[in-house]
N, C-alpha and C. Protein backbone atom coordinates (compact mmCIF):
# COMPACT_ATOMS: atom_id res chain seq x y z
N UNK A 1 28.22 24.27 -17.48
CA UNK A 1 29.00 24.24 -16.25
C UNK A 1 28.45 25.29 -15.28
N UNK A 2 27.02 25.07 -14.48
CA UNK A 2 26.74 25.89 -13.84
C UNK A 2 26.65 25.20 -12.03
N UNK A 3 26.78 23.84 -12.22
CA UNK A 3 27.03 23.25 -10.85
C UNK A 3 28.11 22.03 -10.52
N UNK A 4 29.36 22.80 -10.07
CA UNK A 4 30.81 21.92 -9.91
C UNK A 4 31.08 21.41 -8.93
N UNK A 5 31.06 20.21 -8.84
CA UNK A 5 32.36 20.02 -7.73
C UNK A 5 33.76 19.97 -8.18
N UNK A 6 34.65 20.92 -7.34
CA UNK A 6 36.21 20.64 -7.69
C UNK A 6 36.82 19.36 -6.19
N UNK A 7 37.35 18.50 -6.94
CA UNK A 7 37.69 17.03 -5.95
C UNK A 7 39.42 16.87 -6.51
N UNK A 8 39.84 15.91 -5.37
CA UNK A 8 41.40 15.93 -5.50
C UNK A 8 41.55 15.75 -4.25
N UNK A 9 42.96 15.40 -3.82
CA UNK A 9 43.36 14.92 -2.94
C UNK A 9 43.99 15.92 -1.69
N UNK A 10 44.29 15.87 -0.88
CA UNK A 10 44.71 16.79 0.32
C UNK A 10 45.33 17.35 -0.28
N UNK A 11 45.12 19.01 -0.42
CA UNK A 11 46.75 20.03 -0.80
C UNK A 11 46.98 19.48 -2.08
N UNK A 12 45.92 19.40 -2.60
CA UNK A 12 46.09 18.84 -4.58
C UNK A 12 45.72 20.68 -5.15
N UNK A 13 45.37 21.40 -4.41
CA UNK A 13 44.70 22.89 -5.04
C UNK A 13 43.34 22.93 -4.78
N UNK A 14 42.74 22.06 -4.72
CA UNK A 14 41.50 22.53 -5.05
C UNK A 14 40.47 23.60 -4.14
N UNK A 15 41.15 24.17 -2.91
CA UNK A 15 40.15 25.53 -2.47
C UNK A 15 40.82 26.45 -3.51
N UNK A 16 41.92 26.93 -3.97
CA UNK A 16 42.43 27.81 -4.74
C UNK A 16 41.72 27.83 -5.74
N UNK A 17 41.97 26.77 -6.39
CA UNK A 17 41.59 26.47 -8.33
C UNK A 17 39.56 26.70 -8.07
N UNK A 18 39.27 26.09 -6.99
CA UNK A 18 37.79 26.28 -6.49
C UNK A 18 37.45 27.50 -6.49
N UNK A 19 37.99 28.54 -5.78
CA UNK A 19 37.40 29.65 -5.65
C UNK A 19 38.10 31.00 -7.02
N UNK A 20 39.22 30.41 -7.19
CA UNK A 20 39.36 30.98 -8.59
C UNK A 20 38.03 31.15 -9.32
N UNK A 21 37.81 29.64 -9.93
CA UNK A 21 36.89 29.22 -10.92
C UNK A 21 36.12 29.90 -10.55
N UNK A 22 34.79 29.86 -9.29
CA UNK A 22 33.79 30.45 -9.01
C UNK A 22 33.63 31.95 -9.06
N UNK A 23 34.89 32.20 -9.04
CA UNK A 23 34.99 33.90 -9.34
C UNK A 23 34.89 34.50 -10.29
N UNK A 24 35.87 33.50 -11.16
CA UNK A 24 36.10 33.80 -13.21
C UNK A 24 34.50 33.42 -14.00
N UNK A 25 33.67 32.61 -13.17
CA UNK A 25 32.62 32.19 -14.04
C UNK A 25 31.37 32.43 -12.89
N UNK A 26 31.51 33.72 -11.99
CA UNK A 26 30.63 34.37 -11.08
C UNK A 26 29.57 33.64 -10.47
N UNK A 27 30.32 32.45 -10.25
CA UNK A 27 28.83 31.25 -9.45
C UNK A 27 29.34 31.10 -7.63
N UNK A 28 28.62 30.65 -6.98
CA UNK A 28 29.20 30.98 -5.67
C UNK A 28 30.00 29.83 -5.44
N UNK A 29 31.22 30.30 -4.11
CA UNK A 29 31.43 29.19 -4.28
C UNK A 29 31.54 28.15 -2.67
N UNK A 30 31.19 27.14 -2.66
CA UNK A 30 30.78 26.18 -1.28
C UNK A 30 31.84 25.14 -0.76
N UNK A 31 32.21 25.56 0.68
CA UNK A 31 33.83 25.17 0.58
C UNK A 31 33.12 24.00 1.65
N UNK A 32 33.12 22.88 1.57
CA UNK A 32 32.57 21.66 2.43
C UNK A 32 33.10 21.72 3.90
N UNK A 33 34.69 21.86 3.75
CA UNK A 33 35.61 22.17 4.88
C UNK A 33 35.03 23.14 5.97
N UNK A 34 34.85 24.09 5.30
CA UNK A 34 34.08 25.33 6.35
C UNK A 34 32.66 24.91 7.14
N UNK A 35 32.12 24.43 6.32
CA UNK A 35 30.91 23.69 6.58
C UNK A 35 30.97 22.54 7.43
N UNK A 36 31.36 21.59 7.46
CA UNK A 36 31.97 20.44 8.24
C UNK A 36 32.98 20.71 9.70
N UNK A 37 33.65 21.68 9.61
CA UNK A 37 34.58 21.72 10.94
C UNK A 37 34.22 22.82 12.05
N UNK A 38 34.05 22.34 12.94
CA UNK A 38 33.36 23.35 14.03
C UNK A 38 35.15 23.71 14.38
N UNK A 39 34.99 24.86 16.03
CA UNK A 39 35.77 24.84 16.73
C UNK A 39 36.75 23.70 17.37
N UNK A 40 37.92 23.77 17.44
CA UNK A 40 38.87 22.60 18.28
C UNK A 40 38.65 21.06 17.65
N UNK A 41 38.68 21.43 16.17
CA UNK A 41 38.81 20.17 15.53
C UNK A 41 37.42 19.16 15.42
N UNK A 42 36.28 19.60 15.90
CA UNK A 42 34.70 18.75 16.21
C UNK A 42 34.27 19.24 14.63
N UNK A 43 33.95 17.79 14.19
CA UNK A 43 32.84 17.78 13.18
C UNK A 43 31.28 18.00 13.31
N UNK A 44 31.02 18.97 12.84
CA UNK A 44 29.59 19.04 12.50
C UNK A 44 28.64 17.65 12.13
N UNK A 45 27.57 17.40 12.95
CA UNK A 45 26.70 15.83 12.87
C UNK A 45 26.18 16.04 11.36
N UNK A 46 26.60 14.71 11.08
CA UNK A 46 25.93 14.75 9.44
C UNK A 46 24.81 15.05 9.28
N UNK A 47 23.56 15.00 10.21
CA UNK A 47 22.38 15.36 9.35
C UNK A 47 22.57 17.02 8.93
N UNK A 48 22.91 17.55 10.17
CA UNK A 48 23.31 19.27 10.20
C UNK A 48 24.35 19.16 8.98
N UNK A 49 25.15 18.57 8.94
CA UNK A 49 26.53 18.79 7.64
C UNK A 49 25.73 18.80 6.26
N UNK A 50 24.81 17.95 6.20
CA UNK A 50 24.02 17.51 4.61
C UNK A 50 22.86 18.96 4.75
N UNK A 51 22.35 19.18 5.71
CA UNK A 51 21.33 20.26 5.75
C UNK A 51 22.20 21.63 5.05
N UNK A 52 23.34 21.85 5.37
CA UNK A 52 24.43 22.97 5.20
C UNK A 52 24.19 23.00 3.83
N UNK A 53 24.99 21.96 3.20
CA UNK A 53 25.07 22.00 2.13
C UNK A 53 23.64 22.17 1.35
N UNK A 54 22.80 21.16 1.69
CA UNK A 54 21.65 21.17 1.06
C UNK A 54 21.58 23.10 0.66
N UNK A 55 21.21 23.71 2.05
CA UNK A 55 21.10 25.23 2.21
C UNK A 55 21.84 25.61 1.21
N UNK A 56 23.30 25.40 1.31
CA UNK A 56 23.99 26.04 0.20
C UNK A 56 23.91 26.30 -1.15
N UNK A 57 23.44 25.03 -1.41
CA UNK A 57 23.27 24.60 -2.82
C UNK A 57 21.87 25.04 -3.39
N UNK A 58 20.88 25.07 -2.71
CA UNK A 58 19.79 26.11 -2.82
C UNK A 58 19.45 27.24 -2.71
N UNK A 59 20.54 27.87 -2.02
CA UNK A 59 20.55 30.02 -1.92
C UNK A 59 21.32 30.07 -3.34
N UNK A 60 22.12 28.87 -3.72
CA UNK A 60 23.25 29.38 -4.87
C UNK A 60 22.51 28.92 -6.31
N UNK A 61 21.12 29.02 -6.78
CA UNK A 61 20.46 28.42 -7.76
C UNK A 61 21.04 28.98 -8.83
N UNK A 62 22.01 29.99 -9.07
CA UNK A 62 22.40 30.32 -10.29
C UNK A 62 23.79 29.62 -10.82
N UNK A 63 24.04 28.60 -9.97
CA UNK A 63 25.37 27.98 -9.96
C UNK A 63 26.37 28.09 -8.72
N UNK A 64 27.07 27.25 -8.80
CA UNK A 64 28.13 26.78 -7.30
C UNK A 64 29.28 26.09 -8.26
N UNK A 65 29.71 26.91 -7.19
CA UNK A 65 31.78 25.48 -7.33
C UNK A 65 31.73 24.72 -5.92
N UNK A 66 31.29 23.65 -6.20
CA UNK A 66 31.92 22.76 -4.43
C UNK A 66 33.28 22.75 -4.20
N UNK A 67 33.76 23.36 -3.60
CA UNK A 67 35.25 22.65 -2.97
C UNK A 67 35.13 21.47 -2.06
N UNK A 68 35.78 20.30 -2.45
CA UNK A 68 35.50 19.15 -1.55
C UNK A 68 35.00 17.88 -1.79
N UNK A 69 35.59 17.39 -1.11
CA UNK A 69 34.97 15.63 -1.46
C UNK A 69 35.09 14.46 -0.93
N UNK A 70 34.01 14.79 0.61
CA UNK A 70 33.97 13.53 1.35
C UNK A 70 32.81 12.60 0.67
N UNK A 71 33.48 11.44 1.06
CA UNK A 71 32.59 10.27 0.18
C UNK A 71 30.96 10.64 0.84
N UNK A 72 30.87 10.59 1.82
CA UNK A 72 29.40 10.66 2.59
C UNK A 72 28.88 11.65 1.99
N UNK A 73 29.47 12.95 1.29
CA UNK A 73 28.51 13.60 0.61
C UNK A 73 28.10 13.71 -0.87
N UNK A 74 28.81 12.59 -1.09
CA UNK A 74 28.36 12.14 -3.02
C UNK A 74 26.75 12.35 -3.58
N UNK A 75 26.30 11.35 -2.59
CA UNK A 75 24.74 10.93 -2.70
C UNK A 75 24.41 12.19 -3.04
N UNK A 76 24.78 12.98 -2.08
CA UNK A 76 23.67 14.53 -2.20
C UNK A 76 24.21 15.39 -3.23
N UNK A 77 25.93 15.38 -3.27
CA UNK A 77 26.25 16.76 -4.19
C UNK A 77 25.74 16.22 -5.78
N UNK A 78 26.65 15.23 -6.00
CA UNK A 78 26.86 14.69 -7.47
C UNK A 78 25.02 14.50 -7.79
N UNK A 79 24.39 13.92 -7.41
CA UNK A 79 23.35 14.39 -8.33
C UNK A 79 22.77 15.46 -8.50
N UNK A 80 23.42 16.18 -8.43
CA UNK A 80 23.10 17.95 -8.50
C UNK A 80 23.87 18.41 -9.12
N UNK A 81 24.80 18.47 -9.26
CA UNK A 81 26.04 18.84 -10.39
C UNK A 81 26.17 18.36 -11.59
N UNK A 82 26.79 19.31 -12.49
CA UNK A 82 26.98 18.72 -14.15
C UNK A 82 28.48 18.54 -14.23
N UNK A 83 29.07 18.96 -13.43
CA UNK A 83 30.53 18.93 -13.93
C UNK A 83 31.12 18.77 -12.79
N UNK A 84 32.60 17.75 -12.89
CA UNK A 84 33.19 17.00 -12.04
C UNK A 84 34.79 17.50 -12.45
N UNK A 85 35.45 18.31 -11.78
CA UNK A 85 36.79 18.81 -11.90
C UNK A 85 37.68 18.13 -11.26
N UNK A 86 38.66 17.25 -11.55
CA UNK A 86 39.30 16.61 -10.28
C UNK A 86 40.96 16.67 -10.66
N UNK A 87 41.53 17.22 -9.92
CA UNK A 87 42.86 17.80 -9.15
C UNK A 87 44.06 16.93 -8.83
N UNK A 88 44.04 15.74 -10.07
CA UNK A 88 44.72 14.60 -9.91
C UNK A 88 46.44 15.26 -10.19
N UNK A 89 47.12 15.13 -9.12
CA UNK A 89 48.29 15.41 -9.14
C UNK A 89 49.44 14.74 -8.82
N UNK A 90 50.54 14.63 -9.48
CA UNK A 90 51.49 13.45 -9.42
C UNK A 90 51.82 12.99 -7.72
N UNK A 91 51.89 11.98 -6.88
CA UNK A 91 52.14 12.07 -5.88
C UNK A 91 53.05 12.70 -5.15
N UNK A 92 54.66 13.01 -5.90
CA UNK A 92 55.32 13.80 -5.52
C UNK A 92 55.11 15.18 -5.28
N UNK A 93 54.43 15.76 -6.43
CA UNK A 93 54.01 17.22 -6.28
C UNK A 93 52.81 17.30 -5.32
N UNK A 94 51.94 16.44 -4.74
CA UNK A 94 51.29 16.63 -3.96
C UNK A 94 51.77 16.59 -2.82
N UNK A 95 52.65 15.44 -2.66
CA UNK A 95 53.64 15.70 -0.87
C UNK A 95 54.45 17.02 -0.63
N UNK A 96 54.74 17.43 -1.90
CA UNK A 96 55.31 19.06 -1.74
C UNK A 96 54.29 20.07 -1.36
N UNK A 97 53.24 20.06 -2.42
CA UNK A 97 52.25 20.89 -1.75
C UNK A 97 51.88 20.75 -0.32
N UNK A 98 51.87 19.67 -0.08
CA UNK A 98 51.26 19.51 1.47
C UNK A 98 52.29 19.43 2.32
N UNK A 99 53.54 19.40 2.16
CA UNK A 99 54.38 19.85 3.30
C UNK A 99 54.59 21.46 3.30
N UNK A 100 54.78 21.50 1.86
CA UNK A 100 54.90 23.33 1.86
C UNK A 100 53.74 24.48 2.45
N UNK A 101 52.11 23.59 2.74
CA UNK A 101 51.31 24.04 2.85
C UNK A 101 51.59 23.97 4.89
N UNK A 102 51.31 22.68 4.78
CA UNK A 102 51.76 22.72 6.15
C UNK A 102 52.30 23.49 7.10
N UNK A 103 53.41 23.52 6.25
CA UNK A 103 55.02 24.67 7.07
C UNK A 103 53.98 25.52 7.51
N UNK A 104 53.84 26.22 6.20
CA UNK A 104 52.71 27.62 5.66
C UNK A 104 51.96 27.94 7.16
N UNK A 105 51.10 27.04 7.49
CA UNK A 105 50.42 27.14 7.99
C UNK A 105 50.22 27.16 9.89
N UNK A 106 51.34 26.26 9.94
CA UNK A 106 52.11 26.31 11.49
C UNK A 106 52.67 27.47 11.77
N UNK A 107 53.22 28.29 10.60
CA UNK A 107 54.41 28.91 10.73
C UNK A 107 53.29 30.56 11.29
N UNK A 108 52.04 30.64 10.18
CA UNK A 108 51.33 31.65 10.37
C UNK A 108 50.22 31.68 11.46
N UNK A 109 49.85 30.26 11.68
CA UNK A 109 48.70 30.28 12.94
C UNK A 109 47.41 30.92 12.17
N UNK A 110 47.45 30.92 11.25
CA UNK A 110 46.16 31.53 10.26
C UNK A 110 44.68 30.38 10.48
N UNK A 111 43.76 30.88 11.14
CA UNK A 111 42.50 30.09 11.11
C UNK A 111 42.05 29.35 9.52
N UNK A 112 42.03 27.79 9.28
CA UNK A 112 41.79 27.12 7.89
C UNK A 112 40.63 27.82 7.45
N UNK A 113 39.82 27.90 8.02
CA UNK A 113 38.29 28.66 7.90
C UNK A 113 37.63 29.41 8.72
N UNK A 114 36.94 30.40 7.85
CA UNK A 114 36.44 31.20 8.43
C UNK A 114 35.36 31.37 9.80
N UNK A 115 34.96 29.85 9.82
CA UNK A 115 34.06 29.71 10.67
C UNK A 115 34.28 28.75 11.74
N UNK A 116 35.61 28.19 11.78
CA UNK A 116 36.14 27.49 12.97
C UNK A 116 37.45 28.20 13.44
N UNK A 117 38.44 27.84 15.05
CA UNK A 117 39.66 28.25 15.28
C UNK A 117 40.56 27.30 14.84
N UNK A 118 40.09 26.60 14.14
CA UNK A 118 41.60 25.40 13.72
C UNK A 118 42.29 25.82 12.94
N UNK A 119 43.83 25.31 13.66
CA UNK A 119 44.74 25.48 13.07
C UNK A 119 45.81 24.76 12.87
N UNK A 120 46.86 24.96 12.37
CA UNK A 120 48.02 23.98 11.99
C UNK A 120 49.15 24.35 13.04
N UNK A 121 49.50 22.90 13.88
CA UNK A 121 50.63 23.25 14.58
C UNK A 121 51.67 22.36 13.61
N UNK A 122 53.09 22.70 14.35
CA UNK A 122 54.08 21.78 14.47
C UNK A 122 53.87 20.24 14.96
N UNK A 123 53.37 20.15 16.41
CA UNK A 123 52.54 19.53 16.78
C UNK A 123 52.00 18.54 15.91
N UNK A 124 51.25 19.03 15.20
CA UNK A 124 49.97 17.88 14.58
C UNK A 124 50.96 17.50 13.10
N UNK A 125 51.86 18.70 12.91
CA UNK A 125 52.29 18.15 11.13
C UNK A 125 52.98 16.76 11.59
N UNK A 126 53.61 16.50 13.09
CA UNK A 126 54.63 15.43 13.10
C UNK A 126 53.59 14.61 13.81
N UNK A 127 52.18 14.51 14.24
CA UNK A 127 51.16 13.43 14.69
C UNK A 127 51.15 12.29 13.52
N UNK A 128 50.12 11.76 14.13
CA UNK A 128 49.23 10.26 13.40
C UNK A 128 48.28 11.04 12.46
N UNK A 129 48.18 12.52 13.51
CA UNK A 129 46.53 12.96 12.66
C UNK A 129 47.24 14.23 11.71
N UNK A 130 48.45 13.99 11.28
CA UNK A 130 49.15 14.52 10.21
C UNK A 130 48.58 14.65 8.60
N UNK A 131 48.23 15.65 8.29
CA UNK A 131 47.60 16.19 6.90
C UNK A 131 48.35 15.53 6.03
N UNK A 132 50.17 15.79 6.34
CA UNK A 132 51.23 15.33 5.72
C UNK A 132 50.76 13.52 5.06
N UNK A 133 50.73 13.31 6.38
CA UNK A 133 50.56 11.58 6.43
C UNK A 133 48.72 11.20 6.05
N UNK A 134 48.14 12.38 6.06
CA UNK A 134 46.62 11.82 5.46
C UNK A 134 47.10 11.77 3.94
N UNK A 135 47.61 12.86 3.26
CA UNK A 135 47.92 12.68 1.95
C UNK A 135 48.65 11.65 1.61
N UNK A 136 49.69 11.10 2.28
CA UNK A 136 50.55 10.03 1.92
C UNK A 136 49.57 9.23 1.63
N UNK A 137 48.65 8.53 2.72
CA UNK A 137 47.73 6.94 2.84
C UNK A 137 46.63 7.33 2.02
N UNK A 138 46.14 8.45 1.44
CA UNK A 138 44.79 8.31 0.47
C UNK A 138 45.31 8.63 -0.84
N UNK A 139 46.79 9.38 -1.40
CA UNK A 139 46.86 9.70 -2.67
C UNK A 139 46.00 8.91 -3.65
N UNK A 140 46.85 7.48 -3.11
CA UNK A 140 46.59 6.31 -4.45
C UNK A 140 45.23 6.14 -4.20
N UNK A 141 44.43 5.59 -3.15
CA UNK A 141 43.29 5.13 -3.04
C UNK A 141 42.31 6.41 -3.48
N UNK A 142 42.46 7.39 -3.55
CA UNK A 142 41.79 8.65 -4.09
C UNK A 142 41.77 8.65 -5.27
N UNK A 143 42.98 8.44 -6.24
CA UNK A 143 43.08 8.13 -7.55
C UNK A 143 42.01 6.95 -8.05
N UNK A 144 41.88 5.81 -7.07
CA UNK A 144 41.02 4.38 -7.81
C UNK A 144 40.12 4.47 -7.25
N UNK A 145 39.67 5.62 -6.02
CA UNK A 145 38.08 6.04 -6.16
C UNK A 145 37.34 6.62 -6.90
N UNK A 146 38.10 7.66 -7.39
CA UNK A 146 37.78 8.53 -8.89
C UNK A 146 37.55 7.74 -10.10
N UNK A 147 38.80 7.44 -10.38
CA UNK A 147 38.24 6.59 -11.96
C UNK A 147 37.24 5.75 -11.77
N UNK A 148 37.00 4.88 -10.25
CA UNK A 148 35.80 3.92 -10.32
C UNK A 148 34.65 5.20 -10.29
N UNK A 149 34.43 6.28 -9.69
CA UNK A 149 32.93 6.70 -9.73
C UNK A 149 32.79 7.83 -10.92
N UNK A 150 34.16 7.71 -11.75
CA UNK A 150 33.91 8.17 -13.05
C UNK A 150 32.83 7.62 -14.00
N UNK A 151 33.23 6.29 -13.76
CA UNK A 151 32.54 4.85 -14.68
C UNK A 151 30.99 4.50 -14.42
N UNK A 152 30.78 4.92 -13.17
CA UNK A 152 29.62 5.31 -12.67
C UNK A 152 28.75 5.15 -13.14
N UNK A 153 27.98 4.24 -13.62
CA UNK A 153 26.19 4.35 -14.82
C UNK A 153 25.49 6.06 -13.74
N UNK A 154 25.41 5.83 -12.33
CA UNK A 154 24.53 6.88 -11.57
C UNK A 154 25.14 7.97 -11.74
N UNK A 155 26.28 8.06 -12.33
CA UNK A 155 26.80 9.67 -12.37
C UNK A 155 27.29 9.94 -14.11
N UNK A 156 26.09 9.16 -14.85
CA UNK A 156 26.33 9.62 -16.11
C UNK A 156 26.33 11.22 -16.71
N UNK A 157 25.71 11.55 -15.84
CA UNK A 157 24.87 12.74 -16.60
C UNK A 157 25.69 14.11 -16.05
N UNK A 158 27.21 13.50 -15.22
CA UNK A 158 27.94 14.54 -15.06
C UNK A 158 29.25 14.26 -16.29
């Protein structure tokens, strides 16, 4: 277990349990989120997003914890990794986490990452583009993306 991705669903744990791990077993650790979100909500262009990581994953040759798991970056992480951690949590306890995180986060105005100003309003928890409501519509379909790229012949060797 010297190259992880930790995966799971919105507000399932996984920057916590992510950077735990990478701490308890001294490997660095690569938060996708940080990497991916510029200022005022703008995504970073994928070739620059895959270059990031690429970078990342090559200064960190003694081992990494990925936090994260957009599909577009499978291709590149998972064949690089041996171990696949995933953060499958009952749907109820995940709508708690993610409203409780939410609150959390409106309430403090705390920047998500270190390297963008986004943040959590009131505002956005009651939008379309609601974290709340991203977790609702991907729980399940997150669950039957996993077990299918568990089964994976190309990702045997994690």
């Amino acid at each position: 277990m010297q190259r992880i991705n930790v995966v799971g669903t919105s507000a399932s744990g996984k920057s916590t349990f992510a950077r735990q791990l990478a701490q308890k077993l001294n490997l660095a650790y690569i938060e996708l989120d940080d990497l991916l979100w510029l200022d005022n909500w703008q995504e970073t262009p994928d070739a620059e997003f895959f270059q990031k990581i690429k970078d990342a994953m090559v200064q960190s040759s003694d081992g990494y914890v990925i936090d994260g798991n957009y599909t577009r970056t499978v291709p590149l992480t998972w064949q690089e990794i041996d171990t696949v951690i995933w953060l499958d949590l009952p749907f109820y306890l995940n709508l708690y986490q993610s409203i409780k995180r939410a609150l959390s986060r409106a309430i403090s105005k705390q920047p998500f990452w270190e390297n963008s100003n986004n943040t959590e309003s009131f505002k956005q928890m009651l939008s379309r583009d609601s974290i709340i409501l991203w977790m609702i519509k991907t729980h399940k379909k997150n669950r039957k993306k996993y077990q299918a790229r568990i089964k994976n012949s190309e990702y045997a060797h994690i």
